[in-house]
PDB file of N, CA and C in Angstrom:
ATOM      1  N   UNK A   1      45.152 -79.949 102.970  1.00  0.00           N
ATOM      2  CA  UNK A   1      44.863 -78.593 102.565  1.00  0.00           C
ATOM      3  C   UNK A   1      43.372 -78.467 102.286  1.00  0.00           C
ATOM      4  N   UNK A   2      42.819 -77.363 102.898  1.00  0.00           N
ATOM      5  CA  UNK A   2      41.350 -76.832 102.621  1.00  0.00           C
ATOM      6  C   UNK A   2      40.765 -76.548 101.594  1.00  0.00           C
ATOM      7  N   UNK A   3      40.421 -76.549 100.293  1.00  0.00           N
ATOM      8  CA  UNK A   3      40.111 -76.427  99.130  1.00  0.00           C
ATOM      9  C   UNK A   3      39.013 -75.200  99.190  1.00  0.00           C
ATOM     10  N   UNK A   4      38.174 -75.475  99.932  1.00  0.00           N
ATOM     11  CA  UNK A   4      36.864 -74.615 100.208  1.00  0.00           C
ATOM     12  C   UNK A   4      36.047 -75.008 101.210  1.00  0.00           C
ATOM     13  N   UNK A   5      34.980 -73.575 101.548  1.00  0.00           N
ATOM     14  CA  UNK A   5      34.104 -74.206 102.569  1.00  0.00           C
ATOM     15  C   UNK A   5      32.848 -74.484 101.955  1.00  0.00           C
ATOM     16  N   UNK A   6      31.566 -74.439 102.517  1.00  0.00           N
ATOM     17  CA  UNK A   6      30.275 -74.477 102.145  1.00  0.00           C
ATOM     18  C   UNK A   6      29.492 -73.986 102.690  1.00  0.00           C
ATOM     19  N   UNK A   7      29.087 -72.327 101.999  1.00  0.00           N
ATOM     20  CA  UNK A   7      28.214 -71.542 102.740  1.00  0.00           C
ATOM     21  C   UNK A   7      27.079 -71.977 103.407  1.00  0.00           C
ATOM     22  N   UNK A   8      26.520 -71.395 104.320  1.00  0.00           N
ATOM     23  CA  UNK A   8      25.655 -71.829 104.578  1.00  0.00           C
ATOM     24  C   UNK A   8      23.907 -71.298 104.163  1.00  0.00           C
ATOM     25  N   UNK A   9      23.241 -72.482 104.274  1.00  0.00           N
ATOM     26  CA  UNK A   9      21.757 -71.558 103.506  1.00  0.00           C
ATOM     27  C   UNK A   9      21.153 -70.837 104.179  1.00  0.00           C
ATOM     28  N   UNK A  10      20.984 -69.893 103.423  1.00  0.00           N
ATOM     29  CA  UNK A  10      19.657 -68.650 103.936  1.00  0.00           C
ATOM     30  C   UNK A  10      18.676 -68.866 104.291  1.00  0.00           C
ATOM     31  N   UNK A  11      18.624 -68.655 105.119  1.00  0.00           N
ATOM     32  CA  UNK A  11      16.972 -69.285 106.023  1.00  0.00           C
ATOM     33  C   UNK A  11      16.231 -67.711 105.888  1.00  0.00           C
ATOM     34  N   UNK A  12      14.729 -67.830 105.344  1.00  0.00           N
ATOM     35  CA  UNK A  12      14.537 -66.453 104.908  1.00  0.00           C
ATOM     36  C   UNK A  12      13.223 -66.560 106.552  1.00  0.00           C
ATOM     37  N   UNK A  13      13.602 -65.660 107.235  1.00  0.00           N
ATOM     38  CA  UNK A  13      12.690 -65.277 109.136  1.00  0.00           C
ATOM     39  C   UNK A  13      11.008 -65.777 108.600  1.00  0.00           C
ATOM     40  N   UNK A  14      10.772 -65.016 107.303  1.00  0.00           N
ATOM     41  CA  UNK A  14       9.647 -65.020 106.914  1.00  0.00           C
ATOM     42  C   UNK A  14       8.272 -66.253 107.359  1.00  0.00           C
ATOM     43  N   UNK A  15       9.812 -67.673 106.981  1.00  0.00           N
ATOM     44  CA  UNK A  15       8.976 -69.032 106.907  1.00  0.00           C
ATOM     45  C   UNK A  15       8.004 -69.438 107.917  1.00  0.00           C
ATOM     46  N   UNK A  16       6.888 -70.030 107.809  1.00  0.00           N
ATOM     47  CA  UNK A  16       6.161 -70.412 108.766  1.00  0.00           C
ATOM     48  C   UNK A  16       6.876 -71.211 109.476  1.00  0.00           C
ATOM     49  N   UNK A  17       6.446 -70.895 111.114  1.00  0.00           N
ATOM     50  CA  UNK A  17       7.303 -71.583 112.081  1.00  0.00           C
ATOM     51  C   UNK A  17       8.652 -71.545 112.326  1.00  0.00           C
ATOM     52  N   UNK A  18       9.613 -70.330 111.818  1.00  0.00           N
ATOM     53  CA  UNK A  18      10.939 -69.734 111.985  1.00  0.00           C
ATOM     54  C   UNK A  18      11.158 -69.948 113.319  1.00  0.00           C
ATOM     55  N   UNK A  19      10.426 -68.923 114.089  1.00  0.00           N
ATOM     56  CA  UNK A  19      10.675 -68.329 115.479  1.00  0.00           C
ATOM     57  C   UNK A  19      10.807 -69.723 116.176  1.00  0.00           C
ATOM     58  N   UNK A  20       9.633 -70.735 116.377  1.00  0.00           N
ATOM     59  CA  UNK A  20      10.095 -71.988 117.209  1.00  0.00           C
ATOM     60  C   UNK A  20      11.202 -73.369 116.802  1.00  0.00           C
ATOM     61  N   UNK A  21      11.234 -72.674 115.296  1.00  0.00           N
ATOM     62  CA  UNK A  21      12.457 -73.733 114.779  1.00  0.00           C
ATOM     63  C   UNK A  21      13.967 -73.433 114.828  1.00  0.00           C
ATOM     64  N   UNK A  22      13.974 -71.803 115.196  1.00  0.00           N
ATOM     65  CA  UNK A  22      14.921 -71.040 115.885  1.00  0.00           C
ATOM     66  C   UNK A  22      15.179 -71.084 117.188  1.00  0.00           C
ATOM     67  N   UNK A  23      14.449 -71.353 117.895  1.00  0.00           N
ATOM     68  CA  UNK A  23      14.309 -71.509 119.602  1.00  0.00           C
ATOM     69  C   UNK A  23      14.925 -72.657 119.739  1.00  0.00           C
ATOM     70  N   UNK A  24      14.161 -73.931 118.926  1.00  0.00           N
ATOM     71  CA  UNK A  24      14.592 -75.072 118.882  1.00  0.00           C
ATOM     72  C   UNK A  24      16.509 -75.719 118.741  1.00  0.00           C
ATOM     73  N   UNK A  25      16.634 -74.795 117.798  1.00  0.00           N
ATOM     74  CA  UNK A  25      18.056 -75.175 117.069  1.00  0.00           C
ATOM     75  C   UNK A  25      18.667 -74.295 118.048  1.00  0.00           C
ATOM     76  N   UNK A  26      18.382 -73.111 118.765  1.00  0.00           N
ATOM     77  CA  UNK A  26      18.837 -72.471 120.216  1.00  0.00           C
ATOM     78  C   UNK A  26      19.487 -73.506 121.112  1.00  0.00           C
ATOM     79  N   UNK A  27      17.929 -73.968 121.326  1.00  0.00           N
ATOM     80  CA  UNK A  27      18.297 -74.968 123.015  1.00  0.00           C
ATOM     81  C   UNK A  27      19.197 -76.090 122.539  1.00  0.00           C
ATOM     82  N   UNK A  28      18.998 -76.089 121.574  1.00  0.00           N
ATOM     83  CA  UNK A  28      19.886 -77.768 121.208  1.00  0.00           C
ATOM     84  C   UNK A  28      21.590 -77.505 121.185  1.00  0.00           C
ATOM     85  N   UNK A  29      21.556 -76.336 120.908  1.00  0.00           N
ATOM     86  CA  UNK A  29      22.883 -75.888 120.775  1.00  0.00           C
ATOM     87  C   UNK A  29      23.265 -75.581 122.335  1.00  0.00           C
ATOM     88  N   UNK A  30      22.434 -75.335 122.960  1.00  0.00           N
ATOM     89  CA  UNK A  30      22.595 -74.604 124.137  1.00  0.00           C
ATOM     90  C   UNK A  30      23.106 -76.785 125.014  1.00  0.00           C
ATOM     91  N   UNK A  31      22.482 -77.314 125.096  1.00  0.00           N
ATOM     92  CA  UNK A  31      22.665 -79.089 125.314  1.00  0.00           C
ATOM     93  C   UNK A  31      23.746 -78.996 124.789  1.00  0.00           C
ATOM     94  N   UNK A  32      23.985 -78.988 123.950  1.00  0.00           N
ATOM     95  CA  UNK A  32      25.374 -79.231 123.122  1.00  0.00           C
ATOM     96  C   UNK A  32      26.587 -78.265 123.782  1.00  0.00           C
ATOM     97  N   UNK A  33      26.381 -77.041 124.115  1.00  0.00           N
ATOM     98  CA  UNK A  33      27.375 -76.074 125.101  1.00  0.00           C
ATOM     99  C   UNK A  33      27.710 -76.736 126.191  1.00  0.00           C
ATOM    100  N   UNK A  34      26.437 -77.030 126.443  1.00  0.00           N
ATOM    101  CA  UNK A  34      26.492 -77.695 128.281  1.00  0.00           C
ATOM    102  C   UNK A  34      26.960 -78.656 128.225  1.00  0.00           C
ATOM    103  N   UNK A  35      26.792 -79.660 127.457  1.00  0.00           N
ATOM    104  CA  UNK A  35      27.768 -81.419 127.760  1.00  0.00           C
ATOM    105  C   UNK A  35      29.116 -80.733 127.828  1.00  0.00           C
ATOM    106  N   UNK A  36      29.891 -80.021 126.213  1.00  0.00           N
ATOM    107  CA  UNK A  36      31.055 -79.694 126.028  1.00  0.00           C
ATOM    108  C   UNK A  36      31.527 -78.482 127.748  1.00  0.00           C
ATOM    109  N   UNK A  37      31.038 -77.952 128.109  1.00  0.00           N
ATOM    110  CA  UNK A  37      31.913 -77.305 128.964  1.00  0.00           C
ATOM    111  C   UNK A  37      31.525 -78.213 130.473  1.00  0.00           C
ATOM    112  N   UNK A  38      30.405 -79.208 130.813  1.00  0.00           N
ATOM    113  CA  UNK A  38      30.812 -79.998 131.911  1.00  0.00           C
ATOM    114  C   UNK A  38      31.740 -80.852 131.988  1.00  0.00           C
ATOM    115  N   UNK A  39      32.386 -81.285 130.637  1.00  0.00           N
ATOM    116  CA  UNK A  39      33.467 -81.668 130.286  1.00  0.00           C
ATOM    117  C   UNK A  39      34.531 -80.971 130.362  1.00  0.00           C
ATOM    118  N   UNK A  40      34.639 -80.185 130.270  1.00  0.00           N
ATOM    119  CA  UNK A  40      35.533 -79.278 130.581  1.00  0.00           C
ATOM    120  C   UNK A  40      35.587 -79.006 131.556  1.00  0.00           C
ATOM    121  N   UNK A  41      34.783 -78.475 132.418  1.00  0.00           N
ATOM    122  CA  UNK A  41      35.031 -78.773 134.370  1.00  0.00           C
ATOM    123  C   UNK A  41      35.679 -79.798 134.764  1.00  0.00           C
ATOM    124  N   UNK A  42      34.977 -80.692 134.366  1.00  0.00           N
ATOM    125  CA  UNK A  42      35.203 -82.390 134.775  1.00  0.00           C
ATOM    126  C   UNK A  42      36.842 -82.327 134.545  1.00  0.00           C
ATOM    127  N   UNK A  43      37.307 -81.921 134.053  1.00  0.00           N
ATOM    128  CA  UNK A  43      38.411 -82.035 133.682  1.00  0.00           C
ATOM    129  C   UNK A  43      39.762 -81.534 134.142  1.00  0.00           C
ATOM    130  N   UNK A  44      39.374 -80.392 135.165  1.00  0.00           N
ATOM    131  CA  UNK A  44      40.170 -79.323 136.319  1.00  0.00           C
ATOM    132  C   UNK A  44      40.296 -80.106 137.615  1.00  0.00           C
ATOM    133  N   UNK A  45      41.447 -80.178 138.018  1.00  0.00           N
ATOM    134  CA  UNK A  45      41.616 -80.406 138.778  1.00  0.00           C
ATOM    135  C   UNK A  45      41.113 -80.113 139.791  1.00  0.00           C
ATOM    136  N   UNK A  46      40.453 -80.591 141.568  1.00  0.00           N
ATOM    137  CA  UNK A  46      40.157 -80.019 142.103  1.00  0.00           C
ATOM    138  C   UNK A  46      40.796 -81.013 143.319  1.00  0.00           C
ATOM    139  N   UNK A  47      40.938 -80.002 144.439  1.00  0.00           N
ATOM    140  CA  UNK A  47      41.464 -80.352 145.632  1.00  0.00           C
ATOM    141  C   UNK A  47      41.147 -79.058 146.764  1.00  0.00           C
ATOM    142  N   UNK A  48      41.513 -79.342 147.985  1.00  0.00           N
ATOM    143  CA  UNK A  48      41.498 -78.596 149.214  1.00  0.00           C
ATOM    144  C   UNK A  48      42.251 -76.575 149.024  1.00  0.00           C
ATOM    145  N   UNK A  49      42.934 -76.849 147.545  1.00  0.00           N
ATOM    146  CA  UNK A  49      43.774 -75.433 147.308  1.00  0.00           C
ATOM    147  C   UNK A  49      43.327 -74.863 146.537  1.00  0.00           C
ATOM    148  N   UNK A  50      42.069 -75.380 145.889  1.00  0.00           N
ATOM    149  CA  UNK A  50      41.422 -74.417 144.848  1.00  0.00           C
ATOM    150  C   UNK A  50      40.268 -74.046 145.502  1.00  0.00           C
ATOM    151  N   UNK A  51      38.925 -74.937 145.709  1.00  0.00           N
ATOM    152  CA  UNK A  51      37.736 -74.202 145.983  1.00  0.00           C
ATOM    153  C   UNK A  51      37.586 -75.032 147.083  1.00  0.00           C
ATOM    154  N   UNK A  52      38.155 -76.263 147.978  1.00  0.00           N
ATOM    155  CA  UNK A  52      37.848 -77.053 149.146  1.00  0.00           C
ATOM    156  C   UNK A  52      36.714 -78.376 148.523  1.00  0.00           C
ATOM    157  N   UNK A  53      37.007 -78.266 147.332  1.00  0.00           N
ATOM    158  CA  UNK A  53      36.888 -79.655 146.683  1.00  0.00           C
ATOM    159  C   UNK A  53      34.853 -80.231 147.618  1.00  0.00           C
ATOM    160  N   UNK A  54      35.027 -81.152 147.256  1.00  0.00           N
ATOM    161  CA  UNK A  54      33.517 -81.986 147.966  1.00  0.00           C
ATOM    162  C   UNK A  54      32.409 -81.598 146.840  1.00  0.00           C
ATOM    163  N   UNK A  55      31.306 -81.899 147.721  1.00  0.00           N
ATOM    164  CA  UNK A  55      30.097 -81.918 146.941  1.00  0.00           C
ATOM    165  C   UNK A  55      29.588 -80.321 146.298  1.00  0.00           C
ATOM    166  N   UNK A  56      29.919 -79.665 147.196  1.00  0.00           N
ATOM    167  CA  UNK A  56      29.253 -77.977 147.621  1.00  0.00           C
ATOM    168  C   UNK A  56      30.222 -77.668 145.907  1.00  0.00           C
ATOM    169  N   UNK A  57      31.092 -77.798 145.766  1.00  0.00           N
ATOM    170  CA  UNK A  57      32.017 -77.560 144.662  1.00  0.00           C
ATOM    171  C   UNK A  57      31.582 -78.002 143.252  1.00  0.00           C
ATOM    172  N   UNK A  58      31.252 -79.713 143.164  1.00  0.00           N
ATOM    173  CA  UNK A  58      30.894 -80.265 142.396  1.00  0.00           C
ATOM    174  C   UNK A  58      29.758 -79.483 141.951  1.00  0.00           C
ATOM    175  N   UNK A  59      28.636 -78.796 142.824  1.00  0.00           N
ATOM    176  CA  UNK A  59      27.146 -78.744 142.346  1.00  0.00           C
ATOM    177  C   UNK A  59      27.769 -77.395 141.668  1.00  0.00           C
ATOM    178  N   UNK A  60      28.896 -76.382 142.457  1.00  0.00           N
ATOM    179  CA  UNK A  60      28.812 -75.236 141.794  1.00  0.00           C
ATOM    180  C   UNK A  60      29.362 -74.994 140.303  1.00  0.00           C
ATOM    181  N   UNK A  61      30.075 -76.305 139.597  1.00  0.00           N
ATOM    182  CA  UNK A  61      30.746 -76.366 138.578  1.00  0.00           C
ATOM    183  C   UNK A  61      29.955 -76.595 137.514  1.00  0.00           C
ATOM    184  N   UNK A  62      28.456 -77.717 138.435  1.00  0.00           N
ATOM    185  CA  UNK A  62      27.563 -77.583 137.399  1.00  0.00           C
ATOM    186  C   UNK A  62      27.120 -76.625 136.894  1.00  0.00           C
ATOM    187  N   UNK A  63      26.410 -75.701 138.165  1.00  0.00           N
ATOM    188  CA  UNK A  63      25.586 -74.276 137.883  1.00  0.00           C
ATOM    189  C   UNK A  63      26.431 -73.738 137.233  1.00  0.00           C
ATOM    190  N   UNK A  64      28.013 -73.290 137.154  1.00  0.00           N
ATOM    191  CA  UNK A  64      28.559 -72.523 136.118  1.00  0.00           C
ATOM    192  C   UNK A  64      28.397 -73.188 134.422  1.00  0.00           C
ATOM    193  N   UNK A  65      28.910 -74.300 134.707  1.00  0.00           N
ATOM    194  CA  UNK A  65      28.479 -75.131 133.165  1.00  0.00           C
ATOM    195  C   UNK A  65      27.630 -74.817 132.224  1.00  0.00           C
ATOM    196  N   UNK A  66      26.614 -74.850 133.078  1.00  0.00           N
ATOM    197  CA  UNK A  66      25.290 -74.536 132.687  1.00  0.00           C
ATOM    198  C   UNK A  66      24.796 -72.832 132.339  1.00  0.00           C
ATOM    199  N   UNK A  67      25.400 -72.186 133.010  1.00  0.00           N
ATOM    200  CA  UNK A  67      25.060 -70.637 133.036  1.00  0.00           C
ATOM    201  C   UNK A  67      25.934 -70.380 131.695  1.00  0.00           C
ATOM    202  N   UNK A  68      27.357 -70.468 131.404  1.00  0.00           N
ATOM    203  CA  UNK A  68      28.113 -70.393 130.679  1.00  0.00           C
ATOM    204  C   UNK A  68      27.569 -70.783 128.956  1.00  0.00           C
ATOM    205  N   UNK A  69      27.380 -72.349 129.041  1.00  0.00           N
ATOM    206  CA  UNK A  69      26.370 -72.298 128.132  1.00  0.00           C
ATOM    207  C   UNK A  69      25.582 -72.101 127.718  1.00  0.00           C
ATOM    208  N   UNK A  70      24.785 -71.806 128.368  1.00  0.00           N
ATOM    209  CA  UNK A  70      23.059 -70.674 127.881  1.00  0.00           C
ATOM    210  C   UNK A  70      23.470 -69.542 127.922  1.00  0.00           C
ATOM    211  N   UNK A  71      24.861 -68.924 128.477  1.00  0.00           N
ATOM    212  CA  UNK A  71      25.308 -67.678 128.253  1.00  0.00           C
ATOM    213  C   UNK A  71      26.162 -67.610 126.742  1.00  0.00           C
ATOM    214  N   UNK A  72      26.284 -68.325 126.376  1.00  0.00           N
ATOM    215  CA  UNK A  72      27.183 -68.714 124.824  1.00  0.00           C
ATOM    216  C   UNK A  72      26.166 -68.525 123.890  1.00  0.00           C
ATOM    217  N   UNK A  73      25.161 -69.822 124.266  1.00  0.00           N
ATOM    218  CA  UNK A  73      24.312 -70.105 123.330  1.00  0.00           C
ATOM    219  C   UNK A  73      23.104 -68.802 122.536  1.00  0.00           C
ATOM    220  N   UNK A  74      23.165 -68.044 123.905  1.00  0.00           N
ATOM    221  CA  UNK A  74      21.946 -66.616 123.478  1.00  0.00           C
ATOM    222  C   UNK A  74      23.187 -65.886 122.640  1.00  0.00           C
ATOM    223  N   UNK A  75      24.220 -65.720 123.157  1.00  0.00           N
ATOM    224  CA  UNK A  75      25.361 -64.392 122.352  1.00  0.00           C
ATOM    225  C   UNK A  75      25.373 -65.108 121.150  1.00  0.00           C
ATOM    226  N   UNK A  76      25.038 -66.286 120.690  1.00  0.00           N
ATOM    227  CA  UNK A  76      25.263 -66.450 119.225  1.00  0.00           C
ATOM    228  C   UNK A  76      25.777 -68.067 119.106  1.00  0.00           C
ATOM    229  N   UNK A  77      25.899 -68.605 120.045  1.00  0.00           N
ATOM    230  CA  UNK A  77      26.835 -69.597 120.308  1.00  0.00           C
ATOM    231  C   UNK A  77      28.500 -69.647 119.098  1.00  0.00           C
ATOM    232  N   UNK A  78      28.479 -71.098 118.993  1.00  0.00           N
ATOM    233  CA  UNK A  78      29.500 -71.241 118.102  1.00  0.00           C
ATOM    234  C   UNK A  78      28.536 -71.595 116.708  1.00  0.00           C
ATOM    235  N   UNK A  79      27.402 -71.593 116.408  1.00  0.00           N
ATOM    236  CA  UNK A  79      27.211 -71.798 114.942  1.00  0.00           C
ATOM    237  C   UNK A  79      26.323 -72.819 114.619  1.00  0.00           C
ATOM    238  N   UNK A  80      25.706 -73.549 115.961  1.00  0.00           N
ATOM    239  CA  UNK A  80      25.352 -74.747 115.233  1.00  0.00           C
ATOM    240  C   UNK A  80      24.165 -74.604 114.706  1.00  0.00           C
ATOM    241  N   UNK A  81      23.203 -73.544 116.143  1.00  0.00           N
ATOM    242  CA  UNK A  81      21.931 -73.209 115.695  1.00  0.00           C
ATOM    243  C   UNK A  81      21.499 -72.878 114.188  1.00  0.00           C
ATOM    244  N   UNK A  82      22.510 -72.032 113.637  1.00  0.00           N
ATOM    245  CA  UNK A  82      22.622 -71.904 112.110  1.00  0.00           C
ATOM    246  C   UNK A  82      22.711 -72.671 111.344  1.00  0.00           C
ATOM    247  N   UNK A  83      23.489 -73.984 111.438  1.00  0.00           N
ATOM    248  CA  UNK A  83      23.446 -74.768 110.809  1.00  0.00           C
ATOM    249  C   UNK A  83      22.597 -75.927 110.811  1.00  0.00           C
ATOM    250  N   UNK A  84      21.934 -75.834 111.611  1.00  0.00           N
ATOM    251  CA  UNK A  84      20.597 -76.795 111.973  1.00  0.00           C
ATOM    252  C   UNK A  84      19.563 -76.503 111.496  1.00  0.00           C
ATOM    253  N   UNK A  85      19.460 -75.161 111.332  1.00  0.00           N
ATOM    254  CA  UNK A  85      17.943 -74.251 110.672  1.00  0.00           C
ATOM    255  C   UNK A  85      17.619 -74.755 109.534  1.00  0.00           C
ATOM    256  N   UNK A  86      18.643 -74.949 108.634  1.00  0.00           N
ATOM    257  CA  UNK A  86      17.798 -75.610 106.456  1.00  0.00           C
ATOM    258  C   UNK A  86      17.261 -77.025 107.021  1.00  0.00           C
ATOM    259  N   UNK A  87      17.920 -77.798 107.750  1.00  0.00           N
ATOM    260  CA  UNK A  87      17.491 -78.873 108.386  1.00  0.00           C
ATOM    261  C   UNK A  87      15.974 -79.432 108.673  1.00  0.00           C
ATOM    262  N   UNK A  88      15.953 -78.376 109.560  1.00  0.00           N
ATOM    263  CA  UNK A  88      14.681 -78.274 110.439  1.00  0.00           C
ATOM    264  C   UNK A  88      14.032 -78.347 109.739  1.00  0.00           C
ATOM    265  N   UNK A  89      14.140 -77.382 108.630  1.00  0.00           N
ATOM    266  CA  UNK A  89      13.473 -76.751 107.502  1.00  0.00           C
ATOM    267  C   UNK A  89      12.523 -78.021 106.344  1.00  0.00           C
ATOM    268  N   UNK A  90      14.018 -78.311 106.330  1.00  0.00           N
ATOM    269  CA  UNK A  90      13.405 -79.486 105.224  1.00  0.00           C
ATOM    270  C   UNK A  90      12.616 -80.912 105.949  1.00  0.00           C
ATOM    271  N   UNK A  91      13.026 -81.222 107.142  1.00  0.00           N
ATOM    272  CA  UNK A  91      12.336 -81.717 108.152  1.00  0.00           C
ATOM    273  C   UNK A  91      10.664 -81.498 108.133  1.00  0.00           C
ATOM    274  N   UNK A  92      10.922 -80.240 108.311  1.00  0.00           N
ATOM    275  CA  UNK A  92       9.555 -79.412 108.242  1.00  0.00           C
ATOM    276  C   UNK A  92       8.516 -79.025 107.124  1.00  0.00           C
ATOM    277  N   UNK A  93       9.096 -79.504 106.563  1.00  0.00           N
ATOM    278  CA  UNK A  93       8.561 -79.222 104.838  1.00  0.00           C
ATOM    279  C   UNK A  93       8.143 -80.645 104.406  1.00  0.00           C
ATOM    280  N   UNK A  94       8.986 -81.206 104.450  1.00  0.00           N
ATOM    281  CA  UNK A  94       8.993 -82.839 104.465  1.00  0.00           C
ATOM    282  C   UNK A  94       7.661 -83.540 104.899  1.00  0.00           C
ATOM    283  N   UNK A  95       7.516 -83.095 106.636  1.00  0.00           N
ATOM    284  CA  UNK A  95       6.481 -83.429 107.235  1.00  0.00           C
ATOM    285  C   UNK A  95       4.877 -82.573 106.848  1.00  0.00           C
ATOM    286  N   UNK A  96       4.553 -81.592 106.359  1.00  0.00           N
ATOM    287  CA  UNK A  96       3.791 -80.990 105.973  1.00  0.00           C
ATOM    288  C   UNK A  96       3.256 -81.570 104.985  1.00  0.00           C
ATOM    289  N   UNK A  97       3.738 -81.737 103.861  1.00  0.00           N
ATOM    290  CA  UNK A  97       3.943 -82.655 102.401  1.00  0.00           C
ATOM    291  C   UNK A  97       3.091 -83.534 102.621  1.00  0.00           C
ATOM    292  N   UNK A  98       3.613 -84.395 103.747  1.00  0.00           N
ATOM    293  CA  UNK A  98       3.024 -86.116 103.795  1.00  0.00           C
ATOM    294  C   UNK A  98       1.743 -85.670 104.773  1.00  0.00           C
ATOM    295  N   UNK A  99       1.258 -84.721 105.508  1.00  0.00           N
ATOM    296  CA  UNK A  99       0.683 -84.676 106.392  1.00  0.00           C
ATOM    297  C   UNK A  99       1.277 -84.932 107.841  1.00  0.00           C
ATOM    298  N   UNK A 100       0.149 -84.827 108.813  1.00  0.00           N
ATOM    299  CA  UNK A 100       0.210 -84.690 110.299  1.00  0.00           C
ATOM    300  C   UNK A 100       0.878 -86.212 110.549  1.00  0.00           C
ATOM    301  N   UNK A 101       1.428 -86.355 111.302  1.00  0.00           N
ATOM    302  CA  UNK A 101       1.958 -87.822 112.044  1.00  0.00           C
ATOM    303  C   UNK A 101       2.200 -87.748 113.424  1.00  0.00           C
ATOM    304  N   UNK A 102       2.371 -89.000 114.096  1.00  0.00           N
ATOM    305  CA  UNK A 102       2.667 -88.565 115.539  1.00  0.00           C
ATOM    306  C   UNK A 102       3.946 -89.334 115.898  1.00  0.00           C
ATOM    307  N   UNK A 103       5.306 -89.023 114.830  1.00  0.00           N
ATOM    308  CA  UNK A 103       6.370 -89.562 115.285  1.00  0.00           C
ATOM    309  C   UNK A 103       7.015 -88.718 116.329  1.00  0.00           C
ATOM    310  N   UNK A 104       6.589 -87.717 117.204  1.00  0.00           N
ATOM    311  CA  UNK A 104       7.640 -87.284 117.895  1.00  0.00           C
ATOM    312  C   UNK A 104       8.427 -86.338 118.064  1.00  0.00           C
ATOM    313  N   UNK A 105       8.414 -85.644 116.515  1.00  0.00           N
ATOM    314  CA  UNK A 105       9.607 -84.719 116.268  1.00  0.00           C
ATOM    315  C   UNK A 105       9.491 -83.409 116.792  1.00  0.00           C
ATOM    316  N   UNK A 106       7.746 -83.191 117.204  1.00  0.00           N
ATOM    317  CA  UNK A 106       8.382 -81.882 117.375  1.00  0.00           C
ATOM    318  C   UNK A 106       8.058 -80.606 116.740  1.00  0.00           C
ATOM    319  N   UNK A 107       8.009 -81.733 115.317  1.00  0.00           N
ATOM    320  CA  UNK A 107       8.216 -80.394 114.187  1.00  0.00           C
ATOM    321  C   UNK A 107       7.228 -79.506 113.336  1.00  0.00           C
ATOM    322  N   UNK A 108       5.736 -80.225 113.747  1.00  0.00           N
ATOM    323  CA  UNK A 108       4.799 -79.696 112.936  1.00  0.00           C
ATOM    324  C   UNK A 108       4.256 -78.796 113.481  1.00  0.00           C
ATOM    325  N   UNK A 109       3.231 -77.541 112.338  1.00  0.00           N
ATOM    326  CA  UNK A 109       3.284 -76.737 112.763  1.00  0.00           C
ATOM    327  C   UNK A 109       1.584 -76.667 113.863  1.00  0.00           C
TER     328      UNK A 109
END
């Protein structure tokens, strides 16, 4: 039984570097759409009675995969982008604090 959930935090637009830490937590979600529904292709049967099966088929299951998920991911996806944002955040705050570094992340401004 569910007891409760845990809202999620308010990310106020204002913060320096919103817009690309929003883009960011976008595309990642949008990767994350795309593995989950090429998996989900991958997973349909295919033969000579559905689309004539072969390669020409395979490539087009990708291009839908892919369209589908960046078509998810802009309408709002399922949530993750949201939940990645305090993240980023503190990521981002984190790294500011200590100064510039060149681990990689991404994240400075």
């Amino acid at each position: 039984m569910m007891t409760g959930t845990t809202p999620l935090i308010k990310v106020d637009p204002a913060t320096p570097g919103y817009a690309k830490m929003r883009q960011q937590a976008k595309d990642l979600e949008g990767v994350f759409l795309n593995t989950l529904t090429k998996q989900l292709f991958s997973s349909l049967k295919t033969d000579d009675k559905n689309f004539g099966g072969g390669f020409g088929e395979e490539t087009w299951r990708s291009m839908q995969a892919e369209q589908l998920a960046n078509t998810l991911a802009d309408q709002g996806g399922i949530g993750l982008a949201d939940q990645l944002m305090p993240t980023l955040l503190r990521m981002q705050e984190a790294q500011n604090s200590t100064g510039p570094t060149t681990t990689g992340t991404g994240l400075s401004s």
